[in-house]
N, C-alpha and C. Protein backbone atom coordinates (compact mmCIF):
# COMPACT_ATOMS: atom_id res chain seq x y z
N UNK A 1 110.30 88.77 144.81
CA UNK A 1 109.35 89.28 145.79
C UNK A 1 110.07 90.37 146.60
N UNK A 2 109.17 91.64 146.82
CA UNK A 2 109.69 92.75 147.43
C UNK A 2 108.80 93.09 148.44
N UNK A 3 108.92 93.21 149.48
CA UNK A 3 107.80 93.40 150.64
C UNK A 3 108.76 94.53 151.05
N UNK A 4 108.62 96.02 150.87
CA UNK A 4 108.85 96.99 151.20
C UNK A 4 108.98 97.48 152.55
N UNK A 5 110.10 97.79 153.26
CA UNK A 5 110.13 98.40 154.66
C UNK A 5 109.75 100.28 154.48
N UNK A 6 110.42 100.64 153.25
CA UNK A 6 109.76 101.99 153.44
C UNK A 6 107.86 101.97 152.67
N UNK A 7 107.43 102.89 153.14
CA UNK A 7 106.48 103.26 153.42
C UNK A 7 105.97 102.89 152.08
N UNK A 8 104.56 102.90 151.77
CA UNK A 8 104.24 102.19 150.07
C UNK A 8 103.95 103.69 149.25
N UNK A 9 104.01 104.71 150.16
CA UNK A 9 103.50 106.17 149.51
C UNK A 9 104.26 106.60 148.57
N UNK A 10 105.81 105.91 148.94
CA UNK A 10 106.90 106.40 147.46
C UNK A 10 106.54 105.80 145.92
N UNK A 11 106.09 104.36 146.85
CA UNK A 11 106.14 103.76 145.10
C UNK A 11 105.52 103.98 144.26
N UNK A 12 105.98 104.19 142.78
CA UNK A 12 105.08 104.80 141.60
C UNK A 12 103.83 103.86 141.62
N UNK A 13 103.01 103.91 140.34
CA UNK A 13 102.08 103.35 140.58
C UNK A 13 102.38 101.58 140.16
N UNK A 14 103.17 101.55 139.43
CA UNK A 14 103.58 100.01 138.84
C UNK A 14 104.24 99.50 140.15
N UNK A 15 104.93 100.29 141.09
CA UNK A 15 105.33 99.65 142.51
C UNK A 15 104.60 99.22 143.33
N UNK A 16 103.15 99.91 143.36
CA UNK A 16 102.53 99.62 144.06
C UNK A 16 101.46 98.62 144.06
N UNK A 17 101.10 98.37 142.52
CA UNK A 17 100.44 97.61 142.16
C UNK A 17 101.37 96.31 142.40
N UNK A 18 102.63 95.92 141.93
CA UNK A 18 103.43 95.09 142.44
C UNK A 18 103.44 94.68 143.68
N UNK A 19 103.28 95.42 144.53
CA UNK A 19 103.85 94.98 146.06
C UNK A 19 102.16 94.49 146.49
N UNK A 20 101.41 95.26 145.97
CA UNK A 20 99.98 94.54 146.10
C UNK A 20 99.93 93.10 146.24
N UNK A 21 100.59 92.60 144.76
CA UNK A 21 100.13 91.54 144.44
C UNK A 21 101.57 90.69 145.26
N UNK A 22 102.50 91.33 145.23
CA UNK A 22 103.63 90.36 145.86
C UNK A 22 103.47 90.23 147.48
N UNK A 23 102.72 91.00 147.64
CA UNK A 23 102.11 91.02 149.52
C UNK A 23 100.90 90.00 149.72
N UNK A 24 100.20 90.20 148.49
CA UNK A 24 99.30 88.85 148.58
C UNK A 24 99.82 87.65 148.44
N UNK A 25 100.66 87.72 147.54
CA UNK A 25 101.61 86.17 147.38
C UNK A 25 102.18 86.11 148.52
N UNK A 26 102.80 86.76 149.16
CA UNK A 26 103.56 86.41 150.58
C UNK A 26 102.19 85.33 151.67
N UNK A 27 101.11 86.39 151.24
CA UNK A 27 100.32 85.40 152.40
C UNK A 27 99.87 84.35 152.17
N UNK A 28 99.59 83.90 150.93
CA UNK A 28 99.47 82.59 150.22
C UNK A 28 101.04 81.42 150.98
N UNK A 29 101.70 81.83 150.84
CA UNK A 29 102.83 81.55 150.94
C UNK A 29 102.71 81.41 152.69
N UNK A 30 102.87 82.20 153.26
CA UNK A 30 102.74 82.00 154.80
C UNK A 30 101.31 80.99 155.39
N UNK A 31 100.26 81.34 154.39
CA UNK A 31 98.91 80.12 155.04
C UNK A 31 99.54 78.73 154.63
N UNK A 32 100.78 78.82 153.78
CA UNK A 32 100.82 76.75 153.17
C UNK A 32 99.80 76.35 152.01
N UNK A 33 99.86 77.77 151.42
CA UNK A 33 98.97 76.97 150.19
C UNK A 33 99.50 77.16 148.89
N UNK A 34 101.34 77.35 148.94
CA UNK A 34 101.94 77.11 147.79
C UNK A 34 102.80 76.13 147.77
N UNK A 35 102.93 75.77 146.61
CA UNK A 35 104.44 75.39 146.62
C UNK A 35 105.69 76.31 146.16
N UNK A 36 105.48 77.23 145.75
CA UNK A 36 106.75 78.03 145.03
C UNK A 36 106.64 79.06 146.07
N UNK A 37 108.08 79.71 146.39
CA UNK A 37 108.01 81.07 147.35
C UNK A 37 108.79 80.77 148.75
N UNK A 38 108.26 79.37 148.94
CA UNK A 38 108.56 78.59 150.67
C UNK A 38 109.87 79.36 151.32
N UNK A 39 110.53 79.46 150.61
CA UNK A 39 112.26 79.84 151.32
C UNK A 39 112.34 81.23 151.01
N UNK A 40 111.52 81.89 150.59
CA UNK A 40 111.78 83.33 150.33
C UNK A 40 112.85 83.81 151.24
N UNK A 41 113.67 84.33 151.16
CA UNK A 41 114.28 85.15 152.71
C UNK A 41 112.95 86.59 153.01
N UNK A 42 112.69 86.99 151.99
CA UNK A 42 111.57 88.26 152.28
C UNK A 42 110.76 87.77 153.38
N UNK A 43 110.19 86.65 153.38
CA UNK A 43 109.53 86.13 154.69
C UNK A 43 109.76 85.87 155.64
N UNK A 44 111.02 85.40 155.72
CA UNK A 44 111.90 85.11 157.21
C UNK A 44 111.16 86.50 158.28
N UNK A 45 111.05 87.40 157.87
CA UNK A 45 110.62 88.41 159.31
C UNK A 45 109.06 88.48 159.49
N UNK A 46 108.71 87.82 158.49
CA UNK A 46 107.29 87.57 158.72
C UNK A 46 106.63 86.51 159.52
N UNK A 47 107.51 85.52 159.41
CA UNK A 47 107.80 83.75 160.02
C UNK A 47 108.40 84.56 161.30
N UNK A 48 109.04 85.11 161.69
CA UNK A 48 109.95 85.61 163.28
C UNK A 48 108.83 86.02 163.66
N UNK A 49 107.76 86.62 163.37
CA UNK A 49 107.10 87.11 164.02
C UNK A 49 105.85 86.56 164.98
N UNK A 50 105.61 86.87 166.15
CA UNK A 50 104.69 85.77 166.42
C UNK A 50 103.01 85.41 166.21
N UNK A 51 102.92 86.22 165.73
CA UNK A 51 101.26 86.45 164.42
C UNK A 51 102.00 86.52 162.90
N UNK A 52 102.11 85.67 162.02
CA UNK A 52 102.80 85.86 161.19
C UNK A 52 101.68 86.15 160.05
N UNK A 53 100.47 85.46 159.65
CA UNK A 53 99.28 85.95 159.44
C UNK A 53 98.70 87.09 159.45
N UNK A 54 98.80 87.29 160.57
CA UNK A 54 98.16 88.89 161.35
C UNK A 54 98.87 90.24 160.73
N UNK A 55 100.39 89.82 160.67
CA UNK A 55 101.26 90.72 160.73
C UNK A 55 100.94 90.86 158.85
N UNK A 56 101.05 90.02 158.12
CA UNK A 56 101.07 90.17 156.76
C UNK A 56 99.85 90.84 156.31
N UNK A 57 98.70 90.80 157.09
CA UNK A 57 97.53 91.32 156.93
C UNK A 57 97.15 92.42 157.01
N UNK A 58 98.43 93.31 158.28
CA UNK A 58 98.44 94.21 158.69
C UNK A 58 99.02 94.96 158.04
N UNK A 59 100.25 94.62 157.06
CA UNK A 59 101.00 95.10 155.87
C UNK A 59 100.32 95.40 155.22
N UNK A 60 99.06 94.36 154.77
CA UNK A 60 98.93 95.02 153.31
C UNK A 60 97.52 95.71 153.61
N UNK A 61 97.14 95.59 154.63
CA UNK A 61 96.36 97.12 154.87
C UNK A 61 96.69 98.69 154.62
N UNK A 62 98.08 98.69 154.75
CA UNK A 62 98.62 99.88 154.85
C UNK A 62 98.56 99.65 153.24
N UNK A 63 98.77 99.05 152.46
CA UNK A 63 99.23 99.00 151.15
C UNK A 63 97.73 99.32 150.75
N UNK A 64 97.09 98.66 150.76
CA UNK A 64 95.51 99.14 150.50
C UNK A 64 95.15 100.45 150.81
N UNK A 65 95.38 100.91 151.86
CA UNK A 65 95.22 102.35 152.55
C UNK A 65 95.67 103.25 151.16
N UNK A 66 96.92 102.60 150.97
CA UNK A 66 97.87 104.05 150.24
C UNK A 66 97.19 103.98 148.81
N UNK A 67 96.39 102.55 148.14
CA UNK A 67 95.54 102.62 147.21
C UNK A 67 94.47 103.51 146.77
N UNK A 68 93.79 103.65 148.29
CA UNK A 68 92.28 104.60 148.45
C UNK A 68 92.69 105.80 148.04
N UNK A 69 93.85 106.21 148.80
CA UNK A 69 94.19 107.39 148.75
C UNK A 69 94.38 107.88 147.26
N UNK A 70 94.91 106.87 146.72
CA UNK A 70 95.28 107.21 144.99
C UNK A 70 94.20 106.70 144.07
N UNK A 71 92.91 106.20 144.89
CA UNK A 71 91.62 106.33 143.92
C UNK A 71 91.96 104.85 142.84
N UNK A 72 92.96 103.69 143.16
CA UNK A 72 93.03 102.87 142.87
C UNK A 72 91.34 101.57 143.12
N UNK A 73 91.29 100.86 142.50
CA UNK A 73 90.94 99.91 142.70
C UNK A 73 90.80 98.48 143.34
N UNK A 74 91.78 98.15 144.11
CA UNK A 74 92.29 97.26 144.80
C UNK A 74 91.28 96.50 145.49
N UNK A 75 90.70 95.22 145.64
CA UNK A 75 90.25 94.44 146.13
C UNK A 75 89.96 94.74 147.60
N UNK A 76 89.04 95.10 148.63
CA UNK A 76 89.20 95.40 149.91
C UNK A 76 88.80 93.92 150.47
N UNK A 77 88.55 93.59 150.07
CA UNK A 77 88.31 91.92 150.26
C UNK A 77 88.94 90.81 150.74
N UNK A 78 90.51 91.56 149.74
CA UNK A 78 91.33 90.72 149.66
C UNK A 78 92.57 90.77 151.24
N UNK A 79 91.54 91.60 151.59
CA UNK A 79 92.59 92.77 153.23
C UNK A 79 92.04 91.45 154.16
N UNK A 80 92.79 91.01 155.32
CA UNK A 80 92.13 90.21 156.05
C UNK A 80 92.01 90.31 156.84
N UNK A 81 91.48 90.49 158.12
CA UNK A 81 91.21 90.78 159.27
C UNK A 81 92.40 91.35 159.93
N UNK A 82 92.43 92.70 159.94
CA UNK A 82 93.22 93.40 160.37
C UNK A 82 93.55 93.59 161.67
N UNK A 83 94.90 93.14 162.36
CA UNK A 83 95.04 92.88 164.02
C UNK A 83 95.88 93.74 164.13
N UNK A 84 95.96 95.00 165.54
CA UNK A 84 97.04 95.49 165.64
C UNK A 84 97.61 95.08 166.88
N UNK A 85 98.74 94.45 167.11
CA UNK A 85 99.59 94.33 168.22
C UNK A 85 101.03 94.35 167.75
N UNK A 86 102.14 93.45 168.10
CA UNK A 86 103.19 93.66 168.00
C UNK A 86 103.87 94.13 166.71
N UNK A 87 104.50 95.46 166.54
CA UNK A 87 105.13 95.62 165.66
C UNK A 87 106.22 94.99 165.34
N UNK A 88 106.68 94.65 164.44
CA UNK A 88 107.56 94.44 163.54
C UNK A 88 109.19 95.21 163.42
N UNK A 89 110.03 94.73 164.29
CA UNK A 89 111.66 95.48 163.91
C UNK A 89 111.91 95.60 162.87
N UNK A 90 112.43 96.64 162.38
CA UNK A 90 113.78 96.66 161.06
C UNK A 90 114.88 97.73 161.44
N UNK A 91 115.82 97.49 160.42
CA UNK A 91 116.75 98.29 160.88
C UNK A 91 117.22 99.49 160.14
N UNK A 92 117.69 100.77 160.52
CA UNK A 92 118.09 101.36 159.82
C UNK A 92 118.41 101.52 158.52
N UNK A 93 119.57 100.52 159.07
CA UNK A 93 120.37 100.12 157.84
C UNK A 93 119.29 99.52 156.40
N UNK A 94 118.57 98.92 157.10
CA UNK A 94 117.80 98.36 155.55
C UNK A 94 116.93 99.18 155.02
N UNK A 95 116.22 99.90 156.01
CA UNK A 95 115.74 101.40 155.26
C UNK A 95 116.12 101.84 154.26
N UNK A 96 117.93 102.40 154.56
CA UNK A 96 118.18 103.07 154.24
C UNK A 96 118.89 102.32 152.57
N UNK A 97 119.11 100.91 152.87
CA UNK A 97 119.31 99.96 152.08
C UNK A 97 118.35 100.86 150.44
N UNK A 98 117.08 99.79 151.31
CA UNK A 98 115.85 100.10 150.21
C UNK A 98 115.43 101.65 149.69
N UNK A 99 115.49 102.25 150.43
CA UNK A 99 116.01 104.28 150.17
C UNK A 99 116.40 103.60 148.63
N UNK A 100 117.47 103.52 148.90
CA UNK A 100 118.62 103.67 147.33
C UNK A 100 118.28 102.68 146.49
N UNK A 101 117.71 101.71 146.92
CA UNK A 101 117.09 100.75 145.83
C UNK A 101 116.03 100.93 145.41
N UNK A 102 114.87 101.97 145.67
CA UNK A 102 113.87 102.41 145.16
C UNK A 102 114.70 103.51 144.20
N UNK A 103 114.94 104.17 144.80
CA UNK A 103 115.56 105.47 143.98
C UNK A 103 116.06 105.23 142.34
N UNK A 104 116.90 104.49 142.61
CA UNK A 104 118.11 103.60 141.33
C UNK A 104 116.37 102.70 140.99
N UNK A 105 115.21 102.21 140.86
CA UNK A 105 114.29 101.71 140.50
C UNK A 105 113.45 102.83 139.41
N UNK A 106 113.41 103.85 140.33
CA UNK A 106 112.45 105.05 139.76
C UNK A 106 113.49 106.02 139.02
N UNK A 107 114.80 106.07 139.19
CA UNK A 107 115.26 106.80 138.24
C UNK A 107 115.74 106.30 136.92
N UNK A 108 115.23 105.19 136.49
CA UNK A 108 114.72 104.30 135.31
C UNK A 108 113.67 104.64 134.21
N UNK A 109 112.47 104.26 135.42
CA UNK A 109 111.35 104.41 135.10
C UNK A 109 110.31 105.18 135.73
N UNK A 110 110.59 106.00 136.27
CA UNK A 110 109.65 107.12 136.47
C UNK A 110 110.29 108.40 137.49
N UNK A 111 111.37 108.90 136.42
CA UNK A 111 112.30 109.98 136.70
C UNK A 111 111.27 111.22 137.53
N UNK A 112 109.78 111.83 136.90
CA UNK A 112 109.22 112.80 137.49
C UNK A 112 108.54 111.87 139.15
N UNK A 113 108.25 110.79 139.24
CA UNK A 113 108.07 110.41 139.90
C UNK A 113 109.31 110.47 141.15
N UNK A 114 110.10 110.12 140.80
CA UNK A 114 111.54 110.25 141.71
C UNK A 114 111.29 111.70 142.45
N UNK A 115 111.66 112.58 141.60
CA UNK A 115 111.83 113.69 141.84
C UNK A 115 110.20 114.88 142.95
N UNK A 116 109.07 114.30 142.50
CA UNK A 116 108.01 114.38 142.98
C UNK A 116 108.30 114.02 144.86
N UNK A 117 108.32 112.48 144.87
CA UNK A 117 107.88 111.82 145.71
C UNK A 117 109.27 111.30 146.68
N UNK A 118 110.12 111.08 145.90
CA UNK A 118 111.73 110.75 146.67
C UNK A 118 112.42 111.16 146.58
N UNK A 119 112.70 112.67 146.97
CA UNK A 119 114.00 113.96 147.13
C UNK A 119 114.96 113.03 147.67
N UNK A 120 115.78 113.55 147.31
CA UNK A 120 117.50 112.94 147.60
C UNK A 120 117.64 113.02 148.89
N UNK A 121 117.25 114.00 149.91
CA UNK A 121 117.72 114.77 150.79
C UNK A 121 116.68 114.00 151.71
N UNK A 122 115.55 113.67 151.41
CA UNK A 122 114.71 112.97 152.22
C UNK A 122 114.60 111.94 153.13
N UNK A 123 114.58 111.56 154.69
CA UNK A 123 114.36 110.79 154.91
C UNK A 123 113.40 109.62 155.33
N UNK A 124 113.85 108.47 154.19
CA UNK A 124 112.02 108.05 154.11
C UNK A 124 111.24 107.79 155.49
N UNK A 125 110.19 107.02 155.83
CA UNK A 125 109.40 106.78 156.53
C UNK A 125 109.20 105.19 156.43
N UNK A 126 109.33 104.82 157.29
CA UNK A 126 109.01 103.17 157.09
C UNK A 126 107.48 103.17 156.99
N UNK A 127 106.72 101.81 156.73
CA UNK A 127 105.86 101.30 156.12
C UNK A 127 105.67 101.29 158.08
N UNK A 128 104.06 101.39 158.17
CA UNK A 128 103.44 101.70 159.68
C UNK A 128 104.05 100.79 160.59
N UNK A 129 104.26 99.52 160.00
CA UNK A 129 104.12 98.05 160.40
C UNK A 129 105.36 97.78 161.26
N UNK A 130 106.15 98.35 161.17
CA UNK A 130 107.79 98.81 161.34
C UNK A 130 108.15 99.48 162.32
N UNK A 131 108.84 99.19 163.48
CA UNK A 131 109.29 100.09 164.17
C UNK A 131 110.85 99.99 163.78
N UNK A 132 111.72 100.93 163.82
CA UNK A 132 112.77 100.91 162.96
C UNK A 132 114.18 100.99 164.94
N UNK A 133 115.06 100.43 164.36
CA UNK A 133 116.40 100.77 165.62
C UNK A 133 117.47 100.47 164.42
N UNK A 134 118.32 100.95 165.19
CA UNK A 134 119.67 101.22 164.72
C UNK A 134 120.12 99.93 163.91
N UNK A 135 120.67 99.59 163.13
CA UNK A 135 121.27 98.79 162.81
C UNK A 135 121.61 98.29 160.76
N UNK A 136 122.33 97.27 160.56
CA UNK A 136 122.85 97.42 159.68
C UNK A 136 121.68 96.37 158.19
N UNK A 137 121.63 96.28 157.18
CA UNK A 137 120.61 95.88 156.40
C UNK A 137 120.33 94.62 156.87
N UNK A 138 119.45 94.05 156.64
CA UNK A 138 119.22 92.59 157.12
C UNK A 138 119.78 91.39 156.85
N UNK A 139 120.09 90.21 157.42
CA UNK A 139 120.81 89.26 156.49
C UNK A 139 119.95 88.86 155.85
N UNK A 140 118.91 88.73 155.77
CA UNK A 140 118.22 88.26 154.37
C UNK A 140 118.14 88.81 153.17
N UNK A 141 118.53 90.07 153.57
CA UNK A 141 118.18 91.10 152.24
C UNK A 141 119.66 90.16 151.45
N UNK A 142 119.37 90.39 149.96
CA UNK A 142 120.15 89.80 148.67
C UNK A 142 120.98 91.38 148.65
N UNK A 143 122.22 91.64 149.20
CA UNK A 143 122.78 92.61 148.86
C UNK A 143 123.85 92.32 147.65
N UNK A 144 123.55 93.13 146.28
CA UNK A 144 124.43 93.08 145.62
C UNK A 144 126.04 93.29 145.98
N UNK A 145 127.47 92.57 145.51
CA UNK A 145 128.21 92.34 145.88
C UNK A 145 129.53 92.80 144.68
């Protein structure tokens, strides 16, 4: 499971359709109506938060948003009552984390895509939901070692 801090506008279209469905699983997961997922660390900042519901809902609005825009299909249904109040911290550092882990993703599998949508030189944009401060990747994030 990947719940994206940068913005969902980079991801190709197989990213986005992914994070669709892995943003819906997150909220399955946060209402208590799974059993598999429970310990995610991806959720831990969703659980910190104090609308944790709200906040996941509010994610994948933006993820839906960036659908319309690309004339996708996506369930609007599946969006849930969209609340805006407290944003959501992240840090720099994990931005900039996920920066390079999209990049090294799309220069795989969708090299014109890379080059289109994620210039080297670019600095991304977090996902709305996000207000970003200084700091180093998250401890939850799984940093390769």
């Amino acid at each position: 499971m990947r719940l994206w801090t940068v913005h969902p506008k980079y991801l190709d279209p197989k990213g986005l359709v992914a994070l669709w469905r892995e943003a819906l699983l997150a909220r399955t997961v946060l209402r208590g109506e799974t059993v598999g997922y429970r310990q995610h660390p991806q959720l831990s900042r969703f659980r910190a938060h104090p609308a944790p519901l709200q906040a996941i809902d509010a994610y994948l609005s933006v993820v839906f948003a960036e659908s319309v825009i690309r004339g996708y299909a996506f369930d609007s249904r599946k969006v849930g009552t969209v609340w805006v109040g407290n944003p959501m911290v992240a840090t720099t550092g994990q931005l900039a984390y996920e920066w390079g882990h999209l990049r090294k993703k799309l220069a795989v599998r969708s090299q014109e895509w890379l080059q289109q949508r994620c210039p080297l030189n670019d600095r991304p944009e977090a996902h709305p939901l996000f207000t970003l401060i200084d700091g180093p990747v998250e401890p939850w994030e799984s940093v390769p070692r």
